[in-house]
C-alpha atoms as a PDB file:
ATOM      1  CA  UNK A   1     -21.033 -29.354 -28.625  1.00  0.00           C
ATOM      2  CA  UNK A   2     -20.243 -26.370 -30.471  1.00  0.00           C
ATOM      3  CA  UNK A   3     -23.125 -24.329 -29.587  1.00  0.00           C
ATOM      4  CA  UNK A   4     -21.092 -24.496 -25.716  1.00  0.00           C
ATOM      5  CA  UNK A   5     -18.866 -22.397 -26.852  1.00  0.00           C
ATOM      6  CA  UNK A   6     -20.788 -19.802 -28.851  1.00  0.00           C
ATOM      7  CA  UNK A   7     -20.781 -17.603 -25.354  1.00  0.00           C
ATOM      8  CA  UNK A   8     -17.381 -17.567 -25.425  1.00  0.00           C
ATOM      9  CA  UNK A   9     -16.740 -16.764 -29.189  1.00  0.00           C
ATOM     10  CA  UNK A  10     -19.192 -13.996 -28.463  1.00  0.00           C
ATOM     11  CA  UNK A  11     -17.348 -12.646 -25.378  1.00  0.00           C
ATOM     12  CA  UNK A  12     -14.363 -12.506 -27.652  1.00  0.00           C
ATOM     13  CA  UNK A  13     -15.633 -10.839 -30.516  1.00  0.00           C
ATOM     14  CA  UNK A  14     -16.922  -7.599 -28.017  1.00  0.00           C
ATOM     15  CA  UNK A  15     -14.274  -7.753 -26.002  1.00  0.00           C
ATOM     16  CA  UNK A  16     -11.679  -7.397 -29.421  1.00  0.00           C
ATOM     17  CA  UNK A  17     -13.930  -5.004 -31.169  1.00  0.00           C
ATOM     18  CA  UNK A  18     -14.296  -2.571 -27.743  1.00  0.00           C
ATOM     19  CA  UNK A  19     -10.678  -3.260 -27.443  1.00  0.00           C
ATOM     20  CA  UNK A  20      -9.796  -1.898 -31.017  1.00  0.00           C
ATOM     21  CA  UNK A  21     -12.779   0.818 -31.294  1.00  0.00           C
ATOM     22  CA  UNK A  22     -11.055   2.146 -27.817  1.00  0.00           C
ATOM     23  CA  UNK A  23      -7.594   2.176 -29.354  1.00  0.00           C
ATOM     24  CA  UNK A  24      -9.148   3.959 -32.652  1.00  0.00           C
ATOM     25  CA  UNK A  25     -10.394   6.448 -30.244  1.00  0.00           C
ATOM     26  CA  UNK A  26      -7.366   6.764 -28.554  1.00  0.00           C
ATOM     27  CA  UNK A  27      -5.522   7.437 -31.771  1.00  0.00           C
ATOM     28  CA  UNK A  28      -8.032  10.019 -33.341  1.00  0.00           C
ATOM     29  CA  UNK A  29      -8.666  12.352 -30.070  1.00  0.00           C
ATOM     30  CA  UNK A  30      -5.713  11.986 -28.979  1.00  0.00           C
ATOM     31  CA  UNK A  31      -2.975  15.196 -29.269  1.00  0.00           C
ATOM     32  CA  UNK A  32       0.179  13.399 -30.192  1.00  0.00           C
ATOM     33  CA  UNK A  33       2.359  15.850 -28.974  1.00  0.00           C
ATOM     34  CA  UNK A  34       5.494  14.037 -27.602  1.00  0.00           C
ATOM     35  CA  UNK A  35       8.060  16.085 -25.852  1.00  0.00           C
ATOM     36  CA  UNK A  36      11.541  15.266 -24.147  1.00  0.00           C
ATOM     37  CA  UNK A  37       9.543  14.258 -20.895  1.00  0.00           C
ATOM     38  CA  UNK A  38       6.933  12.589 -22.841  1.00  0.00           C
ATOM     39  CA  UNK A  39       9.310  10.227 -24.358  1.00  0.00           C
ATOM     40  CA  UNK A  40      11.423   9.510 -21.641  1.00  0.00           C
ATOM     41  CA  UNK A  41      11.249   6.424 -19.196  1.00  0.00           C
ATOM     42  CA  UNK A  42      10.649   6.754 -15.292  1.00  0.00           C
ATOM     43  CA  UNK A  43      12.124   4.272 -13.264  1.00  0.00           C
ATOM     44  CA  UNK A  44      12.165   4.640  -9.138  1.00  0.00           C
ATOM     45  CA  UNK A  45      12.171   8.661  -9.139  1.00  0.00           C
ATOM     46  CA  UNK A  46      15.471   8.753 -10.874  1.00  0.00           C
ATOM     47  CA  UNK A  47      17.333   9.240 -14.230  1.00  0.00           C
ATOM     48  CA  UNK A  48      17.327   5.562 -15.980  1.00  0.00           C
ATOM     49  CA  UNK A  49      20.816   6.389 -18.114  1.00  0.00           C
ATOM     50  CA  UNK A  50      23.401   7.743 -15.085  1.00  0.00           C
ATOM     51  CA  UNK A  51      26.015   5.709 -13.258  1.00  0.00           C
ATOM     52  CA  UNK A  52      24.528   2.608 -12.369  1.00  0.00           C
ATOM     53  CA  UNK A  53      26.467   2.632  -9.311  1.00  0.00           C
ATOM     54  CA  UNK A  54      25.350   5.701  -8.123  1.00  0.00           C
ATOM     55  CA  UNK A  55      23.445   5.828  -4.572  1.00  0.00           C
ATOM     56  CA  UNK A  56      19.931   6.103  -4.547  1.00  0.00           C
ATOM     57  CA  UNK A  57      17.062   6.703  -1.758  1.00  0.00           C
ATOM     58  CA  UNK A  58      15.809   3.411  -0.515  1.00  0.00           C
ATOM     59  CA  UNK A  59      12.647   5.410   0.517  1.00  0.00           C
ATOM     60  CA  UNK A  60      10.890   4.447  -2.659  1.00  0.00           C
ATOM     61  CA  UNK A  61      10.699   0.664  -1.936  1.00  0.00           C
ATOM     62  CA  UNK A  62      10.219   1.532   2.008  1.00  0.00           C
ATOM     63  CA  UNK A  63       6.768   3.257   0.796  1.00  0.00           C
ATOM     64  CA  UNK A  64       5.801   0.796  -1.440  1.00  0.00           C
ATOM     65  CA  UNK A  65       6.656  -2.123   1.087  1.00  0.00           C
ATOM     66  CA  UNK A  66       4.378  -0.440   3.581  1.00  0.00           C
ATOM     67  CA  UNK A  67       2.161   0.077   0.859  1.00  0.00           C
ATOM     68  CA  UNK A  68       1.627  -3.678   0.054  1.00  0.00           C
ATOM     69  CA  UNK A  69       1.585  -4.508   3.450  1.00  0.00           C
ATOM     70  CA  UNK A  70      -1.332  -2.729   4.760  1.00  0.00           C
ATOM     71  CA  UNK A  71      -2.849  -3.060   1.674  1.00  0.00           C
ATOM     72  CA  UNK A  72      -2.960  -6.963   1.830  1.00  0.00           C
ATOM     73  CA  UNK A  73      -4.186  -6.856   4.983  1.00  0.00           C
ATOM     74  CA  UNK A  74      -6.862  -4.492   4.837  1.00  0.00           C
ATOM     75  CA  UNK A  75      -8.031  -7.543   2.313  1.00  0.00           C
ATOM     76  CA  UNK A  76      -8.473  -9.803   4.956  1.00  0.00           C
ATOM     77  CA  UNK A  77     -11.420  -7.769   6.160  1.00  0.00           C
ATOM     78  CA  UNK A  78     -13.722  -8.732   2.958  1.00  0.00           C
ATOM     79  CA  UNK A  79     -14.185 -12.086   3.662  1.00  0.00           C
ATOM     80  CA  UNK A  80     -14.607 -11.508   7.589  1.00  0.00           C
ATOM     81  CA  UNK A  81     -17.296  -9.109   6.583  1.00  0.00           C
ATOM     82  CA  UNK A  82     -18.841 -11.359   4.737  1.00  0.00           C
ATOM     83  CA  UNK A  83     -19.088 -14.296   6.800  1.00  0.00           C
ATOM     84  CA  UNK A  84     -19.651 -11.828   9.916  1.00  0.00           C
ATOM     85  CA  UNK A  85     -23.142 -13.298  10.742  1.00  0.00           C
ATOM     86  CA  UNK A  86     -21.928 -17.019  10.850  1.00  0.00           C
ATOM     87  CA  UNK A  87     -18.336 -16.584  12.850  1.00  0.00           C
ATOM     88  CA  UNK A  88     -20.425 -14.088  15.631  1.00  0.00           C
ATOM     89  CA  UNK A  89     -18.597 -12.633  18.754  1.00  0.00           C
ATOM     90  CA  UNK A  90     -15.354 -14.132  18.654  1.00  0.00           C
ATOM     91  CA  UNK A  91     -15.130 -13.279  14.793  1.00  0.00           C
ATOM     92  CA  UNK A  92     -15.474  -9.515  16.000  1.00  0.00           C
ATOM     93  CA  UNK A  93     -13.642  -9.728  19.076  1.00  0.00           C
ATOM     94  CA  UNK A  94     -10.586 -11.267  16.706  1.00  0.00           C
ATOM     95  CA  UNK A  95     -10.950  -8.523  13.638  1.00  0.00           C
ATOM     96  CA  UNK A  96     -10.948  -5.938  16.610  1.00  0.00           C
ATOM     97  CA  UNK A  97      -7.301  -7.007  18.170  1.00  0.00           C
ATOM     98  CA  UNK A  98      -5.920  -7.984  14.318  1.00  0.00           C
ATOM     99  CA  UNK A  99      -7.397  -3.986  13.305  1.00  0.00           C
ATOM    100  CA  UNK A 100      -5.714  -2.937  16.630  1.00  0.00           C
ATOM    101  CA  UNK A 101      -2.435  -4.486  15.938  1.00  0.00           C
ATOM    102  CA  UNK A 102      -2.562  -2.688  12.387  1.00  0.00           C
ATOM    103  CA  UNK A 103      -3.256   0.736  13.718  1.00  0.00           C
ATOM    104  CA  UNK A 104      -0.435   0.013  16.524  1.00  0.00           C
ATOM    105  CA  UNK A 105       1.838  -0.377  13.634  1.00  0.00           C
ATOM    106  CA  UNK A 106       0.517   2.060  11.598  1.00  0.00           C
ATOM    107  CA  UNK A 107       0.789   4.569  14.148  1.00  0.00           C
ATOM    108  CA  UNK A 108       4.788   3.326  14.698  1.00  0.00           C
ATOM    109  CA  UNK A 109       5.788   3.718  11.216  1.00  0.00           C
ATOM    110  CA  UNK A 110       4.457   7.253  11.116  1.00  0.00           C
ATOM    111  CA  UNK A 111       6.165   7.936  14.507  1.00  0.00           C
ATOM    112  CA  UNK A 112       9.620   6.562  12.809  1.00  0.00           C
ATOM    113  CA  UNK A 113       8.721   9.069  10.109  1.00  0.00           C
ATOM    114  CA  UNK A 114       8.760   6.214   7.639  1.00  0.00           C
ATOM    115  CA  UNK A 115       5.840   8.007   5.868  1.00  0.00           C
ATOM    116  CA  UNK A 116       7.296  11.439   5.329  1.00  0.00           C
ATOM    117  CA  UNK A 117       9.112  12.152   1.892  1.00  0.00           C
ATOM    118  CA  UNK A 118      11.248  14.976   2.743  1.00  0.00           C
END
């Protein structure tokens, strides 16, 4: 039963000592010179300690909202490419007016300007 689990007790013992001879490294080569910006925290393009009331640009989460969106489904075209052979015409015929409704709205949020950061 034991001997089961000797791939796993394995897996952990490289993964820890690559983990700690990485961090070693890390520490060693590293410069360790910290300055002001360094140290600080960044937090949506703007200074973490002002008035939290104070009015920010929403086009940070508009980017990264278009950036998750096309993202996720550009990931729908892995497993159509992989099962390509067995789903045949229609498969294609479906991925081409799904890719053409993406490029339609690609090409509408750059005409909105909803890509520019001016």
């Amino acid at each position: 039963m034991l001997e089961n689990y000797l791939p796993v007790l394995i897996f952990l013992l490289v993964a820890g000592a690559l983990g700690s001879a990485l961090l070693l490294l890390g520490f060693v080569f590293g410069s360790g010179r910290k300055d002001a910006d360094k140290l600080s925290p960044y937090e949506c393009g703007f200074e973490a300690f002002e008035d939290s009331r104070m009015k920010f640009d929403v086009r940070y989460y508009l980017v990264a909202i278009l950036f998750i969106i096309f993202d996720l489904e550009i990931a729908f075209l892995f497993p159509w490419a992989v099962s390509l052979d067995a789903i045949g015409m229609f498969g294609l015929v479906a991925m081409g007016i799904f890719l053409a409704i993406l490029v339609i709205g690609f090409i509408y949020e750059w005409k909105q300007g909803a890509l520019e950061w001016e």
